[in-house]
N, C-alpha and C. Protein backbone atom coordinates (compact mmCIF):
# COMPACT_ATOMS: atom_id res chain seq x y z
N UNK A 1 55.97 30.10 -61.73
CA UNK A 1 55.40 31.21 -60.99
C UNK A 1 55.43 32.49 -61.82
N UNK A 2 56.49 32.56 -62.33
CA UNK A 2 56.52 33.95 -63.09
C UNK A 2 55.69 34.22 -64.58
N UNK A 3 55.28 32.66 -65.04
CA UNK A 3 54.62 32.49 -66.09
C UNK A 3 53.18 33.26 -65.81
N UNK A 4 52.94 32.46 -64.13
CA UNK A 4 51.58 32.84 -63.59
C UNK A 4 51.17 34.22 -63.76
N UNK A 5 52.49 35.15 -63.07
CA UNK A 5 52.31 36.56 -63.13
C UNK A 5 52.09 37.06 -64.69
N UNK A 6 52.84 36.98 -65.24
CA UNK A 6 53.11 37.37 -66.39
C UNK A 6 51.42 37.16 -66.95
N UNK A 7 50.96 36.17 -67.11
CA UNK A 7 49.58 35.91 -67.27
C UNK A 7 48.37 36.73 -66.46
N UNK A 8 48.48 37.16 -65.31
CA UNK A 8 47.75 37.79 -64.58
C UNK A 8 47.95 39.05 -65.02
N UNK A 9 49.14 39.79 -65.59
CA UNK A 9 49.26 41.22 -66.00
C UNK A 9 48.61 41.03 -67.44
N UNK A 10 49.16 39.75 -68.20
CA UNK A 10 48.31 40.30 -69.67
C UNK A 10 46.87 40.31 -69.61
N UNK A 11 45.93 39.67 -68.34
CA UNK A 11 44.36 39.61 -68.29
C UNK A 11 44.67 40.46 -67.70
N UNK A 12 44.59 41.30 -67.03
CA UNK A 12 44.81 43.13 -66.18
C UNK A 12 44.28 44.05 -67.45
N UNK A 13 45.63 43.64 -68.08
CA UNK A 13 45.86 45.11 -69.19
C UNK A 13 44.68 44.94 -70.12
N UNK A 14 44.16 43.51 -70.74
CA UNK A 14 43.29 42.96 -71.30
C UNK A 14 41.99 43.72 -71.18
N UNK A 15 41.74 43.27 -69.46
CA UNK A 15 40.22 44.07 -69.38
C UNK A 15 40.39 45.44 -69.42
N UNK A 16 42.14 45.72 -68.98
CA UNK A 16 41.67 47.62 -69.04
C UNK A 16 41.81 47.98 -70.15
N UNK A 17 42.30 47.81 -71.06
CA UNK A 17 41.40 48.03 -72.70
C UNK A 17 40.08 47.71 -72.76
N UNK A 18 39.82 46.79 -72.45
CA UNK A 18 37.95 46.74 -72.74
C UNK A 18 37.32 47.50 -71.93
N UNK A 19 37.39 47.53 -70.84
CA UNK A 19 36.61 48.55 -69.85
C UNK A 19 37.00 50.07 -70.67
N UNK A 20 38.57 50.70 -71.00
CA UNK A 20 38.34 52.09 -71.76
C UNK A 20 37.48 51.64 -72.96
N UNK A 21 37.86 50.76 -73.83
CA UNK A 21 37.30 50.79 -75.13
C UNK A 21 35.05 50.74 -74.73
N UNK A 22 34.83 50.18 -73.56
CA UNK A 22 33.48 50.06 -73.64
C UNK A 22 33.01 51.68 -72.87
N UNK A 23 33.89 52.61 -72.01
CA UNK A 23 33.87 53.81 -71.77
C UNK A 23 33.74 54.97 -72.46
N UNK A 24 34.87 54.85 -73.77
CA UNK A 24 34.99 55.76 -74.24
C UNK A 24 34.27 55.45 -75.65
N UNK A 25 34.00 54.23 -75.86
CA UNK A 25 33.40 54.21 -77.36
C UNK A 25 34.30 54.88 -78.76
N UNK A 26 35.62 54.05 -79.14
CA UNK A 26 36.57 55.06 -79.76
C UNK A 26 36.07 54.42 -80.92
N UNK A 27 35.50 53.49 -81.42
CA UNK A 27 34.86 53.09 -82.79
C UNK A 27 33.69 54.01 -83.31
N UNK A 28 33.04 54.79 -82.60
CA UNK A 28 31.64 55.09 -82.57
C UNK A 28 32.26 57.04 -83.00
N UNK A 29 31.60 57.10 -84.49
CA UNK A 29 32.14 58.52 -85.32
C UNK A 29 31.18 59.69 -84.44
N UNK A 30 31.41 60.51 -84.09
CA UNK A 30 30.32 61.65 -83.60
C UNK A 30 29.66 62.46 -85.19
N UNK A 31 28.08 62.11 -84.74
CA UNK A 31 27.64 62.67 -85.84
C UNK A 31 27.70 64.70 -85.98
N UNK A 32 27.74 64.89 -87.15
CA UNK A 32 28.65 66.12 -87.35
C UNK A 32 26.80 66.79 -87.56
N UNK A 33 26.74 67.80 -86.38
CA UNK A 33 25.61 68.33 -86.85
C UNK A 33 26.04 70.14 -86.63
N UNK A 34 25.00 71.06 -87.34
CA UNK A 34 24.52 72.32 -87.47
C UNK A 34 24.17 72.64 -86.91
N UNK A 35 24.00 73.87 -85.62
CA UNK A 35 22.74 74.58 -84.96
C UNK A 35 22.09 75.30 -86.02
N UNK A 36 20.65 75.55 -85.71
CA UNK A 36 20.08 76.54 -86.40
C UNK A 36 20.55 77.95 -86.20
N UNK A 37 20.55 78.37 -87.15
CA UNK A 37 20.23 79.88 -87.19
C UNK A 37 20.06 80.72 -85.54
N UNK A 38 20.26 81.49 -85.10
CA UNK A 38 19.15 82.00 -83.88
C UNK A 38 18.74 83.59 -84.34
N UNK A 39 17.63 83.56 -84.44
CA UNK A 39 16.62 85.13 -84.89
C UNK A 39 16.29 85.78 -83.52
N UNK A 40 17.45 86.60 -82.84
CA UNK A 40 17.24 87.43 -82.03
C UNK A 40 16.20 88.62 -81.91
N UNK A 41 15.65 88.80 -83.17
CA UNK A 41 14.18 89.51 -83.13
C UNK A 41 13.07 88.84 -82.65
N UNK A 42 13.31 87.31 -83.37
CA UNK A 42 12.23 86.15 -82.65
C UNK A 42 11.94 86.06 -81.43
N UNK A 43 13.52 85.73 -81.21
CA UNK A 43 13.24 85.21 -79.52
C UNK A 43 12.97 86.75 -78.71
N UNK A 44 13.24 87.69 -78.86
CA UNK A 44 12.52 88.81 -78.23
C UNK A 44 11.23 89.15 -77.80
N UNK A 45 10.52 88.56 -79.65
CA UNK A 45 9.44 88.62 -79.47
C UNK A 45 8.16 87.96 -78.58
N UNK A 46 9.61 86.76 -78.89
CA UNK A 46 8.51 85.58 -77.89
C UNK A 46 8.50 86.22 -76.28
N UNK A 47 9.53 86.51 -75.77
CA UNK A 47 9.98 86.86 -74.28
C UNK A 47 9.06 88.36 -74.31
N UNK A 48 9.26 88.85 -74.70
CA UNK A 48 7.92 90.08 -74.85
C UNK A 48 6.60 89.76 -74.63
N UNK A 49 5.97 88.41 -75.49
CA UNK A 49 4.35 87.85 -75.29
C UNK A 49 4.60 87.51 -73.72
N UNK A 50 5.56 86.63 -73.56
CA UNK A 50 5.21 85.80 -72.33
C UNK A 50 5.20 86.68 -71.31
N UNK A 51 6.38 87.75 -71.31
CA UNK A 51 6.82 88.50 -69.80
C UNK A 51 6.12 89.95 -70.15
N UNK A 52 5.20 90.13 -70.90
CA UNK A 52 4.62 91.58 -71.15
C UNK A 52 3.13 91.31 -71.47
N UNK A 53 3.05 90.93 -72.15
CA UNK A 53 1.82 90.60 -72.97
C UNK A 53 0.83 89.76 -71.85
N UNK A 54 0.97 88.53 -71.96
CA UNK A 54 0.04 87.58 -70.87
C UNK A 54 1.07 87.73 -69.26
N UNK A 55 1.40 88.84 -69.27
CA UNK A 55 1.50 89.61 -67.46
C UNK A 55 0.14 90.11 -67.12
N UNK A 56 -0.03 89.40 -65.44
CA UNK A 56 0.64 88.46 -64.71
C UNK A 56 0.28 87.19 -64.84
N UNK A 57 0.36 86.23 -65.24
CA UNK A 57 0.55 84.82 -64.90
C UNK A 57 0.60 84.15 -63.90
N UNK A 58 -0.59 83.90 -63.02
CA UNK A 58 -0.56 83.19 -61.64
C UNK A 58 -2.01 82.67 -61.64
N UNK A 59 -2.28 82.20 -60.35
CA UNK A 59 -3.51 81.41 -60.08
C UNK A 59 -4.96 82.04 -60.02
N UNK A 60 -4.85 83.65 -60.15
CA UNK A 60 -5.78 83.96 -59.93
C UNK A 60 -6.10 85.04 -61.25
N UNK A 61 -5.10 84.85 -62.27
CA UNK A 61 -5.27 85.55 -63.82
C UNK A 61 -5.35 84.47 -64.76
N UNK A 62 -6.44 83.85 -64.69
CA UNK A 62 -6.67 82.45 -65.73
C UNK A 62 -6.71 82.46 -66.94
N UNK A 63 -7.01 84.13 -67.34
CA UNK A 63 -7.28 84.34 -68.95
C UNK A 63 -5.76 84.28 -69.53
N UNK A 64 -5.19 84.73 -68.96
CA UNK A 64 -3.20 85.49 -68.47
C UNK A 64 -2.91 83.29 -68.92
N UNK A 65 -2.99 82.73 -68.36
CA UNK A 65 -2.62 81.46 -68.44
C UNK A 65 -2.62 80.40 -69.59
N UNK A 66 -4.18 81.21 -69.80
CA UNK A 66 -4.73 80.23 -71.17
C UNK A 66 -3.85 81.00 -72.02
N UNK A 67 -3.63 82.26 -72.07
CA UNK A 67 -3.49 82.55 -73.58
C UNK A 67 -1.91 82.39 -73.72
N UNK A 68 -1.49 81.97 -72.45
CA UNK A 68 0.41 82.02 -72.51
C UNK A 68 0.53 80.47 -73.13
N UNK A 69 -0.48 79.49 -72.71
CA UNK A 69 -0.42 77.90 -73.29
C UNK A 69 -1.24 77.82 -74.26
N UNK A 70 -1.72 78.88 -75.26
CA UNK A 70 -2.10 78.72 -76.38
C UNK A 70 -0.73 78.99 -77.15
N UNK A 71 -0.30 80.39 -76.74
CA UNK A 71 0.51 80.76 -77.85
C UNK A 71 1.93 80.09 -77.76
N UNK A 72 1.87 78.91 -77.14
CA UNK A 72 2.93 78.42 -76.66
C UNK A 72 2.70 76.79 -77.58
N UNK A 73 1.93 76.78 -77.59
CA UNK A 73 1.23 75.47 -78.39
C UNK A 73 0.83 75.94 -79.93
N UNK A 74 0.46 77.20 -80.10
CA UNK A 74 0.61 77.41 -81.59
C UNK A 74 1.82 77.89 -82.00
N UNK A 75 3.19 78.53 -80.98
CA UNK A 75 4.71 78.19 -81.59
C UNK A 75 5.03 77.05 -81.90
N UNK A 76 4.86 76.01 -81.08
CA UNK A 76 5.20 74.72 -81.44
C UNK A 76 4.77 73.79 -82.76
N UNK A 77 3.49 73.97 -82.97
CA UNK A 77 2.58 73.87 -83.84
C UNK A 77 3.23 74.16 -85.27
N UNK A 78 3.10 75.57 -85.46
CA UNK A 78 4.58 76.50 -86.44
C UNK A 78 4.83 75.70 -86.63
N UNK A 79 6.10 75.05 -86.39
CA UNK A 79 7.44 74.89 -86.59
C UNK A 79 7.22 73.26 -86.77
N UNK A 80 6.39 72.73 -86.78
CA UNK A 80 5.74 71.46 -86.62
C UNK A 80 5.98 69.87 -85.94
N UNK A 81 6.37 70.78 -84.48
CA UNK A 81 6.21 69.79 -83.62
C UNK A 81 4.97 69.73 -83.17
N UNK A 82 4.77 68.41 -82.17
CA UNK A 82 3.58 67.90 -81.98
C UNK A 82 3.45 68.40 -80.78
N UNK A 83 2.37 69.07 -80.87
CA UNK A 83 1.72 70.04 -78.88
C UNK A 83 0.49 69.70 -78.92
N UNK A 84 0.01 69.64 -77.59
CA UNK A 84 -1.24 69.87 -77.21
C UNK A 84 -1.28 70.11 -75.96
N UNK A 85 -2.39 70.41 -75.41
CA UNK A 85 -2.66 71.65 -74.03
C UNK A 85 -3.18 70.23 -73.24
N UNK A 86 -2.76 70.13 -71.26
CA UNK A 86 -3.14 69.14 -71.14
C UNK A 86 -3.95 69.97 -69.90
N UNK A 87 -5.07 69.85 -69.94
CA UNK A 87 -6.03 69.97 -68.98
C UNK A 87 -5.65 69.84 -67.17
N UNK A 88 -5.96 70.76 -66.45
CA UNK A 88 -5.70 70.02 -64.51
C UNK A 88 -6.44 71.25 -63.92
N UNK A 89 -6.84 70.82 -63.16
CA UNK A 89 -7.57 72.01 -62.02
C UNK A 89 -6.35 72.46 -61.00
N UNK A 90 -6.72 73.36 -60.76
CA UNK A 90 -6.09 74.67 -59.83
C UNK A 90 -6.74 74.48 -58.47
């Protein structure tokens, strides 16, 4: 009987190592990365176009719309991610 137990605690402890080890992933290195830079003149500038520049922005200033998802698609563009403008009626 006590063999039994004894056996039932070492499969216990067994899976609760595998269940932490498949939780926590302690084999698996965290890759060591950099933030960029941040250009607080940049991002000003951008928050300036959007909240000054193409003001107001709603359903009934369409020019105000286009030109906030142009220049929003030629930032992206820049920096050379992949954008494009997706068409929907109002």
């Amino acid at each position: 009987m006590r063999t039994v137990v004894l056996i039932g605690l070492l499969i216990a402890a067994i899976a609760a190592l595998v269940a932490i080890a498949l939780v926590t992933q302690p084999l698996v290195a965290p890759i060591r990365s950099t933030p960029p830079q941040v250009d607080e003149a940049r991002l000003q500038e951008h928050v300036k176009r959007l909240s000054i520049d193409f003001y107001p922005r709603s359903h009934d200033k369409f020019d105000n719309l286009d030109r906030a998802a142009k220049y929003i698609e030629a930032q992206f563009t820049a920096v050379g991610a992949a954008a494009s403008l997706q068409a929907f009626k109002v």
